[in-house]
PDB file of N, CA and C in Angstrom:
ATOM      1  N   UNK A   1     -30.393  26.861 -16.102  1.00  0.00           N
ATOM      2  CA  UNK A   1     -30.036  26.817 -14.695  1.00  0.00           C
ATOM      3  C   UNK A   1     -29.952  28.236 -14.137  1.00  0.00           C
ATOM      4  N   UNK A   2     -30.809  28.529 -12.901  1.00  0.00           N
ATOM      5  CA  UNK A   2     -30.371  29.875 -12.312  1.00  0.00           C
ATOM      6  C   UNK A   2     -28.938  30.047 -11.656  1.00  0.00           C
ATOM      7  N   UNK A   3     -28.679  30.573 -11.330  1.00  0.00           N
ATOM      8  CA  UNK A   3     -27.380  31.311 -11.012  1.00  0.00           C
ATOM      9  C   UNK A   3     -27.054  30.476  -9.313  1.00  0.00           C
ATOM     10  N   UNK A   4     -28.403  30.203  -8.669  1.00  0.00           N
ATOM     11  CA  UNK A   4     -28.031  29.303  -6.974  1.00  0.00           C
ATOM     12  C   UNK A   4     -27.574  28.258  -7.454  1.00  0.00           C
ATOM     13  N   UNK A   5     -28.439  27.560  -8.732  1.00  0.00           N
ATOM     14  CA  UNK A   5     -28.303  25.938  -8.223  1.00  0.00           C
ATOM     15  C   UNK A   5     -26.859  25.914  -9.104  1.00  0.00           C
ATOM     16  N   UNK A   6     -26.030  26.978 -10.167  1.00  0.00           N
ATOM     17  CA  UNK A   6     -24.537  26.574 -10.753  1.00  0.00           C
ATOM     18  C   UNK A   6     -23.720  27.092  -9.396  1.00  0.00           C
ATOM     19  N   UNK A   7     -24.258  28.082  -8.781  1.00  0.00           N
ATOM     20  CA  UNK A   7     -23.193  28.493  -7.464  1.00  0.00           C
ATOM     21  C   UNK A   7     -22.973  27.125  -6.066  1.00  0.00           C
ATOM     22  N   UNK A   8     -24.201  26.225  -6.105  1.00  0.00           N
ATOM     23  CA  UNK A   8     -23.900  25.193  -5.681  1.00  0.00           C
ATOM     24  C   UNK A   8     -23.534  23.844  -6.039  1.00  0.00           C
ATOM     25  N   UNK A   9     -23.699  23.989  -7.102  1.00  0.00           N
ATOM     26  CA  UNK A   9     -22.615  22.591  -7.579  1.00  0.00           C
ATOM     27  C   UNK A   9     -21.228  22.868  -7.783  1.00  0.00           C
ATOM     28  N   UNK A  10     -20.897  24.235  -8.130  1.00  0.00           N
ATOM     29  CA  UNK A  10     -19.184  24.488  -7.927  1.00  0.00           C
ATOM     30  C   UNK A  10     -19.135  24.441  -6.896  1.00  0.00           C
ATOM     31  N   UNK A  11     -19.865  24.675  -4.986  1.00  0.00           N
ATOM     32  CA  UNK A  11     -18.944  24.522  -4.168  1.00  0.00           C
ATOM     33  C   UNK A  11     -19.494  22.807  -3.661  1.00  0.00           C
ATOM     34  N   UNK A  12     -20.108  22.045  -3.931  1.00  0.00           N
ATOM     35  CA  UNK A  12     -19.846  20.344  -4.105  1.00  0.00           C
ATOM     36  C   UNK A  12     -18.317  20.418  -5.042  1.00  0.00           C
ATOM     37  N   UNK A  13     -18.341  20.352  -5.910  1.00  0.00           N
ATOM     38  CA  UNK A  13     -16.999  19.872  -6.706  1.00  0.00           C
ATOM     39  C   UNK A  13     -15.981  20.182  -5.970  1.00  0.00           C
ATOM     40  N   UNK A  14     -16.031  21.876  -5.619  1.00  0.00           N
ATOM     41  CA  UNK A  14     -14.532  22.241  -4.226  1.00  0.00           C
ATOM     42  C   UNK A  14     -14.876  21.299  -3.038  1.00  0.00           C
ATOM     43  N   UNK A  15     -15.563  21.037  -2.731  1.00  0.00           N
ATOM     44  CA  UNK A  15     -15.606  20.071  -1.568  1.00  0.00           C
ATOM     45  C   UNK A  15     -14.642  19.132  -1.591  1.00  0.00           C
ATOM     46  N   UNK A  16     -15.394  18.500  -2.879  1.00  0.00           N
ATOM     47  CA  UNK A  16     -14.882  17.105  -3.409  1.00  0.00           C
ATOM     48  C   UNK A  16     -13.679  17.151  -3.611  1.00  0.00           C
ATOM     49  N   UNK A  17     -13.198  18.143  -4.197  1.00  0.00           N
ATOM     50  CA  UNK A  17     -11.627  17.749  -3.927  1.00  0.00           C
ATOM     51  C   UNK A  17     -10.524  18.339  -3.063  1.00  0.00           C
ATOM     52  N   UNK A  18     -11.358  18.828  -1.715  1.00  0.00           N
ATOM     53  CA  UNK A  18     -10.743  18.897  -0.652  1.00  0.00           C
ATOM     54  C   UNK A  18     -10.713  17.863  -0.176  1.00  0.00           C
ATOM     55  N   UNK A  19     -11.968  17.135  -0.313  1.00  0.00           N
ATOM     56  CA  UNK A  19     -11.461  15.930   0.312  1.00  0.00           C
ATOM     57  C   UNK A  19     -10.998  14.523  -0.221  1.00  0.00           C
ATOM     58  N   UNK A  20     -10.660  14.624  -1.702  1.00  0.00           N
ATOM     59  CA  UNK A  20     -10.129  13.975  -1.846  1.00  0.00           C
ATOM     60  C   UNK A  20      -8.241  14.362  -1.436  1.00  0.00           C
ATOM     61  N   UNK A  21      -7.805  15.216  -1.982  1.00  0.00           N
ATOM     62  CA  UNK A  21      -6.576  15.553  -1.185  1.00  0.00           C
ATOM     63  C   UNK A  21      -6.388  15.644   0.156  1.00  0.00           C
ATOM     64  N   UNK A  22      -7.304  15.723   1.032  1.00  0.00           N
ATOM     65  CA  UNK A  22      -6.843  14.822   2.458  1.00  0.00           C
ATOM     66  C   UNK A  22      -6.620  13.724   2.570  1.00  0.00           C
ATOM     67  N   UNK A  23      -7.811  12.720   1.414  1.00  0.00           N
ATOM     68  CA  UNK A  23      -7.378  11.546   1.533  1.00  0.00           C
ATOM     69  C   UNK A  23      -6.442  10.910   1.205  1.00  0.00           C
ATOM     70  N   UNK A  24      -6.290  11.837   0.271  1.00  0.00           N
ATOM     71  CA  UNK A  24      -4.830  11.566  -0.693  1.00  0.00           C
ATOM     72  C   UNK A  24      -3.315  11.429   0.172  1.00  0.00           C
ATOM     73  N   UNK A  25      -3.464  12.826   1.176  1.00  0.00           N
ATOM     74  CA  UNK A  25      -2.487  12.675   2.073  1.00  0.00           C
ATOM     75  C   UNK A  25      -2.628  12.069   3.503  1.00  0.00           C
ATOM     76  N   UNK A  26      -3.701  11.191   3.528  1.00  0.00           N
ATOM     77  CA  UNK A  26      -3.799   9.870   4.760  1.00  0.00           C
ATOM     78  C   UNK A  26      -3.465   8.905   4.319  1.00  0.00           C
ATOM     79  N   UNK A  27      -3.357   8.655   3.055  1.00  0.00           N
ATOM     80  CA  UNK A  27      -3.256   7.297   2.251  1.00  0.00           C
ATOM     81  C   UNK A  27      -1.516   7.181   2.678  1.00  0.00           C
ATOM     82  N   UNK A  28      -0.985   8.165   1.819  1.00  0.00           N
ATOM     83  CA  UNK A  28       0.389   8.494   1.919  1.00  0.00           C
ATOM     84  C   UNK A  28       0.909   8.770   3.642  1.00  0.00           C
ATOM     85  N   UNK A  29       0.076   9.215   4.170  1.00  0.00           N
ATOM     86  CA  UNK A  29       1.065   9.124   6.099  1.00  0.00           C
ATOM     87  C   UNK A  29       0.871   7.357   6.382  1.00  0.00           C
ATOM     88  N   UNK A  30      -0.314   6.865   6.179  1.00  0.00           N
ATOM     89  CA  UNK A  30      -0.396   5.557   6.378  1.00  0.00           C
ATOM     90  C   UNK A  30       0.547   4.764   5.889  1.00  0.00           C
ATOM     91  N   UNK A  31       1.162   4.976   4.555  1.00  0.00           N
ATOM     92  CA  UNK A  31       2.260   4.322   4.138  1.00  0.00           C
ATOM     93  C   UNK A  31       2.988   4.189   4.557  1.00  0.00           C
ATOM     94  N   UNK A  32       3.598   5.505   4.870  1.00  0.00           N
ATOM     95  CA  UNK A  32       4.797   5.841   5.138  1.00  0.00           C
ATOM     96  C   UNK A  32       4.936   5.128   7.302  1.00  0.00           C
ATOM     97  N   UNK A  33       3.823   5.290   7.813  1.00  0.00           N
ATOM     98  CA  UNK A  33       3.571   4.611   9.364  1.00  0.00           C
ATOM     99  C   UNK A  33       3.668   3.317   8.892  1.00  0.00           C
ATOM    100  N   UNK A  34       3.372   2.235   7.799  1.00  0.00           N
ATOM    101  CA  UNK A  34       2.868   1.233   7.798  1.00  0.00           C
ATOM    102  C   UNK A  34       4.572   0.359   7.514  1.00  0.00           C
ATOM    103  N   UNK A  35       5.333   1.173   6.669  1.00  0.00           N
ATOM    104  CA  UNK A  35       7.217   0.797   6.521  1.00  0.00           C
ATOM    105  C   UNK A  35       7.643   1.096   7.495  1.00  0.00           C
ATOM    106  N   UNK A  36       7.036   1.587   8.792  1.00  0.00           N
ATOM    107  CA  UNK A  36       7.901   2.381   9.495  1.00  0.00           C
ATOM    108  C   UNK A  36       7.816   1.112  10.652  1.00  0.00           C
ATOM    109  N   UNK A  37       6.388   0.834  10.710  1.00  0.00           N
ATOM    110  CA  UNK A  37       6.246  -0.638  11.730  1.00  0.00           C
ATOM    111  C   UNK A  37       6.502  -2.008  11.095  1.00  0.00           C
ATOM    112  N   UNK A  38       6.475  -1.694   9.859  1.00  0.00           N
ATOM    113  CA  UNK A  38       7.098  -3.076   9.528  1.00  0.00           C
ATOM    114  C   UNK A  38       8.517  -3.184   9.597  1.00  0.00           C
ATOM    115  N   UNK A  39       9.310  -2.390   9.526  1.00  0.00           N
ATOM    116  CA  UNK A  39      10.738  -2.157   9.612  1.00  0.00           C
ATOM    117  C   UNK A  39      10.924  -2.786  10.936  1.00  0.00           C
ATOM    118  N   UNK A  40      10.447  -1.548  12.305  1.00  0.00           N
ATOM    119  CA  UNK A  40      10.282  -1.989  13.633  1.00  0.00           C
ATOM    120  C   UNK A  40      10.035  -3.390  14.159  1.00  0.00           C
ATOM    121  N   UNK A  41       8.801  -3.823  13.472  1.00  0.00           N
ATOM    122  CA  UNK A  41       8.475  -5.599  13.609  1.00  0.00           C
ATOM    123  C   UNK A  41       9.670  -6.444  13.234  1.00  0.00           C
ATOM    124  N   UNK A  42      10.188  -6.533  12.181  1.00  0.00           N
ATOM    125  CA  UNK A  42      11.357  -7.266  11.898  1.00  0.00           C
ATOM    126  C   UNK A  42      12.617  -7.080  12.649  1.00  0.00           C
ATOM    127  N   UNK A  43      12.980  -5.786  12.964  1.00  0.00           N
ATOM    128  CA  UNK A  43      14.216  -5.634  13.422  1.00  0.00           C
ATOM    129  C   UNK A  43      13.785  -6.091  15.079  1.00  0.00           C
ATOM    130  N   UNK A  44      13.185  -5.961  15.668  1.00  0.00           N
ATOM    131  CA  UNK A  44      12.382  -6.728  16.964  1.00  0.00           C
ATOM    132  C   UNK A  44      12.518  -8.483  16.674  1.00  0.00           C
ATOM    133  N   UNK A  45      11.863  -8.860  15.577  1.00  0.00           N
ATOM    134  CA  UNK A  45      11.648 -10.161  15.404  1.00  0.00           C
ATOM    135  C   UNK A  45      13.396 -10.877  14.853  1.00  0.00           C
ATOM    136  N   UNK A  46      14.038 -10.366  14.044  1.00  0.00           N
ATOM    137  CA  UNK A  46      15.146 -10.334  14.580  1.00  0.00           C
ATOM    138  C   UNK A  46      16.201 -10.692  15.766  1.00  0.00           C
ATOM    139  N   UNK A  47      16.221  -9.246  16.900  1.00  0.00           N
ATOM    140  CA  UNK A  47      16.711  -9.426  17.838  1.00  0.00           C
ATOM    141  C   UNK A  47      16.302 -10.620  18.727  1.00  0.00           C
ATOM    142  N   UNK A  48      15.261 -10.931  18.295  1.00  0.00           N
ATOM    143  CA  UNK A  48      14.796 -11.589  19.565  1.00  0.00           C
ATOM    144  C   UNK A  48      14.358 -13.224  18.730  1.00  0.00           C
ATOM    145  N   UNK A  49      15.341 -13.531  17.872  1.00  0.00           N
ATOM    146  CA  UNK A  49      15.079 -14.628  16.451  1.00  0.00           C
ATOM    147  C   UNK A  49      13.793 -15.054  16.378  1.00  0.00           C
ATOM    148  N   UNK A  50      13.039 -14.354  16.198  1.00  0.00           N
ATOM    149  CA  UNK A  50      11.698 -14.686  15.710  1.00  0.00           C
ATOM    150  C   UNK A  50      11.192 -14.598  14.324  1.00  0.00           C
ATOM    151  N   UNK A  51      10.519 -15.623  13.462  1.00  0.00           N
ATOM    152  CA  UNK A  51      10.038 -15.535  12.145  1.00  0.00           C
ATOM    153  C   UNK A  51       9.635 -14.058  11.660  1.00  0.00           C
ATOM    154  N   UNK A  52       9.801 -13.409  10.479  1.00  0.00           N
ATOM    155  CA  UNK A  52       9.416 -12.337  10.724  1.00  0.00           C
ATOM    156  C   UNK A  52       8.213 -12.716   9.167  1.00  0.00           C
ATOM    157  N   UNK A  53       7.936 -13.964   8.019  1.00  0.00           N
ATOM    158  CA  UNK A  53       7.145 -14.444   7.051  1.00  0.00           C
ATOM    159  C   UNK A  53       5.998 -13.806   7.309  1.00  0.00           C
ATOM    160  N   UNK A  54       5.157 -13.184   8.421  1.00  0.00           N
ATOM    161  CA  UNK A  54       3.801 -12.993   8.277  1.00  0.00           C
ATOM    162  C   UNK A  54       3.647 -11.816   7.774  1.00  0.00           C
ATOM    163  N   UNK A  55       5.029 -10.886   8.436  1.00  0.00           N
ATOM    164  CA  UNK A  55       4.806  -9.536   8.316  1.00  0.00           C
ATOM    165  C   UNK A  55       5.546  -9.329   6.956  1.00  0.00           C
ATOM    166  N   UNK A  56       6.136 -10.094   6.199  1.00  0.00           N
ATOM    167  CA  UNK A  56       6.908  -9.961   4.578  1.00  0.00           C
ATOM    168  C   UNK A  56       5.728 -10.272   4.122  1.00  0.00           C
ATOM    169  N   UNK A  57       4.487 -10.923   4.618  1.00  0.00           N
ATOM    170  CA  UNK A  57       3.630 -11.259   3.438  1.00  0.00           C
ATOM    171  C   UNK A  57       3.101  -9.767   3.148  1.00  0.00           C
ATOM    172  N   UNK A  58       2.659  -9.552   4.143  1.00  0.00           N
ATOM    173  CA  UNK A  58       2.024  -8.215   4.570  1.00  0.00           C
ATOM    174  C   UNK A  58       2.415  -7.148   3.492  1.00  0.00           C
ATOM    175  N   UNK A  59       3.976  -7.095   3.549  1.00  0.00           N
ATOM    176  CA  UNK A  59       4.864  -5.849   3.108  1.00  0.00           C
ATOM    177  C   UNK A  59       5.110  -6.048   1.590  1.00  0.00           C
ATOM    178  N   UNK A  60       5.486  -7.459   1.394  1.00  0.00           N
ATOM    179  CA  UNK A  60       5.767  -7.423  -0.043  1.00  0.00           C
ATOM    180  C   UNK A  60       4.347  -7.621  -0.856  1.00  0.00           C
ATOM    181  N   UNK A  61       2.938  -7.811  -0.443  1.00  0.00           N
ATOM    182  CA  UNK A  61       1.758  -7.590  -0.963  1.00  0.00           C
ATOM    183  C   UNK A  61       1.540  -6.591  -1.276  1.00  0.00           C
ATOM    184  N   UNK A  62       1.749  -5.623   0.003  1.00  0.00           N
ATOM    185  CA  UNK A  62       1.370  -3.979  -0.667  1.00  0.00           C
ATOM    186  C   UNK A  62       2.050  -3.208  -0.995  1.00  0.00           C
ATOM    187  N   UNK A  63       3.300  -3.900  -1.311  1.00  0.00           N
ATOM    188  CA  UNK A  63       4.617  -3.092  -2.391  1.00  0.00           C
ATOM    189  C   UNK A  63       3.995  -3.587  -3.771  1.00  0.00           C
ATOM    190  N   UNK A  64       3.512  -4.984  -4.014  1.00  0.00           N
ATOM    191  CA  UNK A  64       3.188  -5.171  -4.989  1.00  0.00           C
ATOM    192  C   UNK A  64       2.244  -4.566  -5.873  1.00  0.00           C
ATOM    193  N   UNK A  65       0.974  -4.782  -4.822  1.00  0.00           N
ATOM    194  CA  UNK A  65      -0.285  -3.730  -5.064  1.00  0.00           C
ATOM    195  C   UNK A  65       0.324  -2.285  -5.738  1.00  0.00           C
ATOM    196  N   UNK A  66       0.679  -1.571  -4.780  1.00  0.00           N
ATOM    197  CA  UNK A  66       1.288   0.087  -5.028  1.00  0.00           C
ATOM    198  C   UNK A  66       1.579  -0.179  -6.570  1.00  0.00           C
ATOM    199  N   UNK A  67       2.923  -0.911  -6.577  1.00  0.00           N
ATOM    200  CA  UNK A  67       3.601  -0.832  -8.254  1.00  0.00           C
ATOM    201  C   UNK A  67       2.680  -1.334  -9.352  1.00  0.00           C
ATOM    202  N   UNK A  68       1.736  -2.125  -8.909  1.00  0.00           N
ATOM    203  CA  UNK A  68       1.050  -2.354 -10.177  1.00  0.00           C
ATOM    204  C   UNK A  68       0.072  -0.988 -10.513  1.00  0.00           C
ATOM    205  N   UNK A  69      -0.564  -0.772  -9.265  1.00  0.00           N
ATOM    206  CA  UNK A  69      -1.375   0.646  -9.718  1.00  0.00           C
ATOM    207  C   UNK A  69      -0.515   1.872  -9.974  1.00  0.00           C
ATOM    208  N   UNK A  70       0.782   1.824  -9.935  1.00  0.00           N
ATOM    209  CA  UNK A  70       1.627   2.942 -10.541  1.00  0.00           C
ATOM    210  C   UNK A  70       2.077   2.523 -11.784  1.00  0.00           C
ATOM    211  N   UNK A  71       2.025   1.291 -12.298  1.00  0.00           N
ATOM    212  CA  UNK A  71       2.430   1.056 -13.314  1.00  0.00           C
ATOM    213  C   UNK A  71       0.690   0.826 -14.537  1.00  0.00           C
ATOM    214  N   UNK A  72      -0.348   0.863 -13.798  1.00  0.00           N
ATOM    215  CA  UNK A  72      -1.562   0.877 -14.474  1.00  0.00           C
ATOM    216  C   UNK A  72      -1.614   2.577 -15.189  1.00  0.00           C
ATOM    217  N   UNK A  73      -1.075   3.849 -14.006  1.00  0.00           N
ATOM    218  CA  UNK A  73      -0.857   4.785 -14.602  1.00  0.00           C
ATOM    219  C   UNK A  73      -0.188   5.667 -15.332  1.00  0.00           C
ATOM    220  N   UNK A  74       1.406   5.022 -15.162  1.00  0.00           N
ATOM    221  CA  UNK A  74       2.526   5.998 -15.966  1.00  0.00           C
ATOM    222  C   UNK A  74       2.846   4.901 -17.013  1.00  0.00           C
ATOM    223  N   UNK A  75       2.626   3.059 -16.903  1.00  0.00           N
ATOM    224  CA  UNK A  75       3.250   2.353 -17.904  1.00  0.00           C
ATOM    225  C   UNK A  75       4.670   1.785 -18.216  1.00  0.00           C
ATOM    226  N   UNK A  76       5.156   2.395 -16.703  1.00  0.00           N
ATOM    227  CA  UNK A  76       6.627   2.261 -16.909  1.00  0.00           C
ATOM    228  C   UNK A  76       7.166   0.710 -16.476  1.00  0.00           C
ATOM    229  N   UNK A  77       7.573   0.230 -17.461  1.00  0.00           N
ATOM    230  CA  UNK A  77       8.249  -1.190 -17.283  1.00  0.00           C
ATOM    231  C   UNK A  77       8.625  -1.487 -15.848  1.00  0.00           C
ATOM    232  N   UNK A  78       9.691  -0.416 -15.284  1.00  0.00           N
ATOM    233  CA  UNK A  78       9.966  -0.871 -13.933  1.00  0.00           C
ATOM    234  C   UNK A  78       8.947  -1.146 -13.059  1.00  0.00           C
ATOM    235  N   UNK A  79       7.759  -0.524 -12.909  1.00  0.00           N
ATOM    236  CA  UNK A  79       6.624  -0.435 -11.964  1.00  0.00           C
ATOM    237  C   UNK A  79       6.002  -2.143 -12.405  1.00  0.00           C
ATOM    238  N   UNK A  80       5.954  -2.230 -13.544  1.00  0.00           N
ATOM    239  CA  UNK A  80       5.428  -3.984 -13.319  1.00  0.00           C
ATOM    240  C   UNK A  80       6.227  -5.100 -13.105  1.00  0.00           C
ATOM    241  N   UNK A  81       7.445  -4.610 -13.091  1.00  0.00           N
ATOM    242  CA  UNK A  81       8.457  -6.019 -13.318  1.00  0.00           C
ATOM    243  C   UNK A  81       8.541  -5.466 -11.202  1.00  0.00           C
ATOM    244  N   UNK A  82       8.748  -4.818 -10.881  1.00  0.00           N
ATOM    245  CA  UNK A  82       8.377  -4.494  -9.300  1.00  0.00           C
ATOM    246  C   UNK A  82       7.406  -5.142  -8.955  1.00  0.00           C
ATOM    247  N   UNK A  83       6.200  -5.089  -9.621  1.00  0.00           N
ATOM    248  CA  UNK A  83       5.427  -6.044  -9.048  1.00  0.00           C
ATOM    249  C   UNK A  83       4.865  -6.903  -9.022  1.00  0.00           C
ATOM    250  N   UNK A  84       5.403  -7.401 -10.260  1.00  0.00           N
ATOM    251  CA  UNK A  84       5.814  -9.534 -10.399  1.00  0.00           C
ATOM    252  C   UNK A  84       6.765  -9.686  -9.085  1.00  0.00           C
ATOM    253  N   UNK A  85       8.131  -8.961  -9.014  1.00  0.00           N
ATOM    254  CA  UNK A  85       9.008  -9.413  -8.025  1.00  0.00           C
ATOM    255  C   UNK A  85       8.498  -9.655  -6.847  1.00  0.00           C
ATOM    256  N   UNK A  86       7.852  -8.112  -5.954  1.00  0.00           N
ATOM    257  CA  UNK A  86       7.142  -8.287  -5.155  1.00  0.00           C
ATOM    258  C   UNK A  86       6.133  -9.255  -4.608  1.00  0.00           C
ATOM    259  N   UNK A  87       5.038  -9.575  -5.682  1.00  0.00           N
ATOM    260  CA  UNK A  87       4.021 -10.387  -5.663  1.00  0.00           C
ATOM    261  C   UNK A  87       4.614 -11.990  -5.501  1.00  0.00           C
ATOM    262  N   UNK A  88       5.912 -12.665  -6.242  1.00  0.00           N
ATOM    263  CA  UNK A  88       6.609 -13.722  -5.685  1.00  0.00           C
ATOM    264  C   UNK A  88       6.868 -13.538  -4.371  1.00  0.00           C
ATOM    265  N   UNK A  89       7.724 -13.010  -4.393  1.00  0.00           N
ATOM    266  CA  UNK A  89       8.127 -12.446  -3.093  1.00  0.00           C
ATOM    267  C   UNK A  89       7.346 -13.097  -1.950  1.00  0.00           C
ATOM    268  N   UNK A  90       5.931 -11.811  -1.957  1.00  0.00           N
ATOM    269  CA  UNK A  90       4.277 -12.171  -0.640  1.00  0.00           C
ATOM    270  C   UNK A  90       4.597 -13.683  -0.648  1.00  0.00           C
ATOM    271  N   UNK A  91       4.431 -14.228  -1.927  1.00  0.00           N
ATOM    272  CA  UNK A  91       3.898 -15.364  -2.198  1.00  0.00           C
ATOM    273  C   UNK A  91       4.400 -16.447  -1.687  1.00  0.00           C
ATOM    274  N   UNK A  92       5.893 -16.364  -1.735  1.00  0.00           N
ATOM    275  CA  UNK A  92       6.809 -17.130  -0.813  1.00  0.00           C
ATOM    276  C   UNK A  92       6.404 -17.043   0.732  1.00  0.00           C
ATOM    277  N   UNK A  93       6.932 -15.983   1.081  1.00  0.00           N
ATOM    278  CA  UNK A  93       6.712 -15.745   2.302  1.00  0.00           C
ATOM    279  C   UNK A  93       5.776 -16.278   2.988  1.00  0.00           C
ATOM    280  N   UNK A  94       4.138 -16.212   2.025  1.00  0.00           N
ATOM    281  CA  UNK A  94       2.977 -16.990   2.564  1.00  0.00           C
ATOM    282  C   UNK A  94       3.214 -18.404   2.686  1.00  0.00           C
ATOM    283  N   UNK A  95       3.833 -19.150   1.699  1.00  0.00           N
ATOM    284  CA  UNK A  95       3.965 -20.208   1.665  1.00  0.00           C
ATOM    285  C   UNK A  95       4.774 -20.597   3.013  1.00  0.00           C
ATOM    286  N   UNK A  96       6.217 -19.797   2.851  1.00  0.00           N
ATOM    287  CA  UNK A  96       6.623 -20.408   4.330  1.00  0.00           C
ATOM    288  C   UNK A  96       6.177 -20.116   5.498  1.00  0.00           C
ATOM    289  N   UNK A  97       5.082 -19.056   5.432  1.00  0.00           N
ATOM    290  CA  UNK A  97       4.379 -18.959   7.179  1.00  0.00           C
ATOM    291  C   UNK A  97       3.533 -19.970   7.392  1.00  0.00           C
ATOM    292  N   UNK A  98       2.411 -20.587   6.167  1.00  0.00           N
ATOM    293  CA  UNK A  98       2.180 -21.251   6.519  1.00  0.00           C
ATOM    294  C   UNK A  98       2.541 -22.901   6.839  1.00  0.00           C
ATOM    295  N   UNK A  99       3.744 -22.957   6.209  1.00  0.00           N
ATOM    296  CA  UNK A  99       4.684 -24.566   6.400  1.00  0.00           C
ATOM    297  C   UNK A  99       5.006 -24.166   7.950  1.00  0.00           C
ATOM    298  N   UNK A 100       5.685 -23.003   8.541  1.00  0.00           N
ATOM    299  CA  UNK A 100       6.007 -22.929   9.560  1.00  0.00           C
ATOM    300  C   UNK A 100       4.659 -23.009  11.014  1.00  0.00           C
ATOM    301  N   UNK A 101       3.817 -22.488  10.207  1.00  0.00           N
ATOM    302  CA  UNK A 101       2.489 -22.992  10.988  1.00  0.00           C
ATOM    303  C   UNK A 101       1.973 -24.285  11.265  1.00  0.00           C
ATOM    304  N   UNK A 102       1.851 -25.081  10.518  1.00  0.00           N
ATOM    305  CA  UNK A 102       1.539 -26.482  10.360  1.00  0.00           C
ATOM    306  C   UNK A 102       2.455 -27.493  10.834  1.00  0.00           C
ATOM    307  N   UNK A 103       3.260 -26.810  11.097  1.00  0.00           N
ATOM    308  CA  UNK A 103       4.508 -27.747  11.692  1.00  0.00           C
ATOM    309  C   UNK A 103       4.248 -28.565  13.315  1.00  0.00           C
TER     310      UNK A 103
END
């Protein structure tokens, strides 16, 4: 290999993980926006006694999701038994949005 084509594949690789660490930290603002409106939705649905089942499916799905892929990488007991809990959890919730739908 001449000396251009190794000077351009090191700056692809720096690319690459510039942009993966942006994505890394959109993933994480999205989270953190995504508890922030689900919080908001309920405490709204709440005040105003409205079902809040669509948006628990929502929330306890991708609490579940998260802990299993944190527990695919560190192994730690808590991260899967989080997301058995969780994953009941959605699961309920689905169940009663849709009984409350069909009604």
């Amino acid at each position: 290999m001449d000396k251009e084509k190794i000077l351009e594949r090191s700056r692809n690789e720096n690319n690459d993980e510039g942009l993966n660490y942006v994505s890394s930290r959109g993933v994480r603002l999205g989270y953190k926006i995504f508890l922030l409106l689900c919080a908001v939705l309920i405490v709204v649905n709440i005040i105003f006694k409205q079902n809040s089942d669509s948006i628990l499916v929502l929330l306890w799905g991708f609490m579940a999701a998260d802990a299993y892929s944190r527990y695919k990488f560190t192994k730690k007991k808590y991260h899967i038994v989080l997301s058995v809990i969780a994953g009941i959890a959605s699961i309920s919730n689905l169940v009663n949005y849709i009984m409350n739908v069909i009604k």
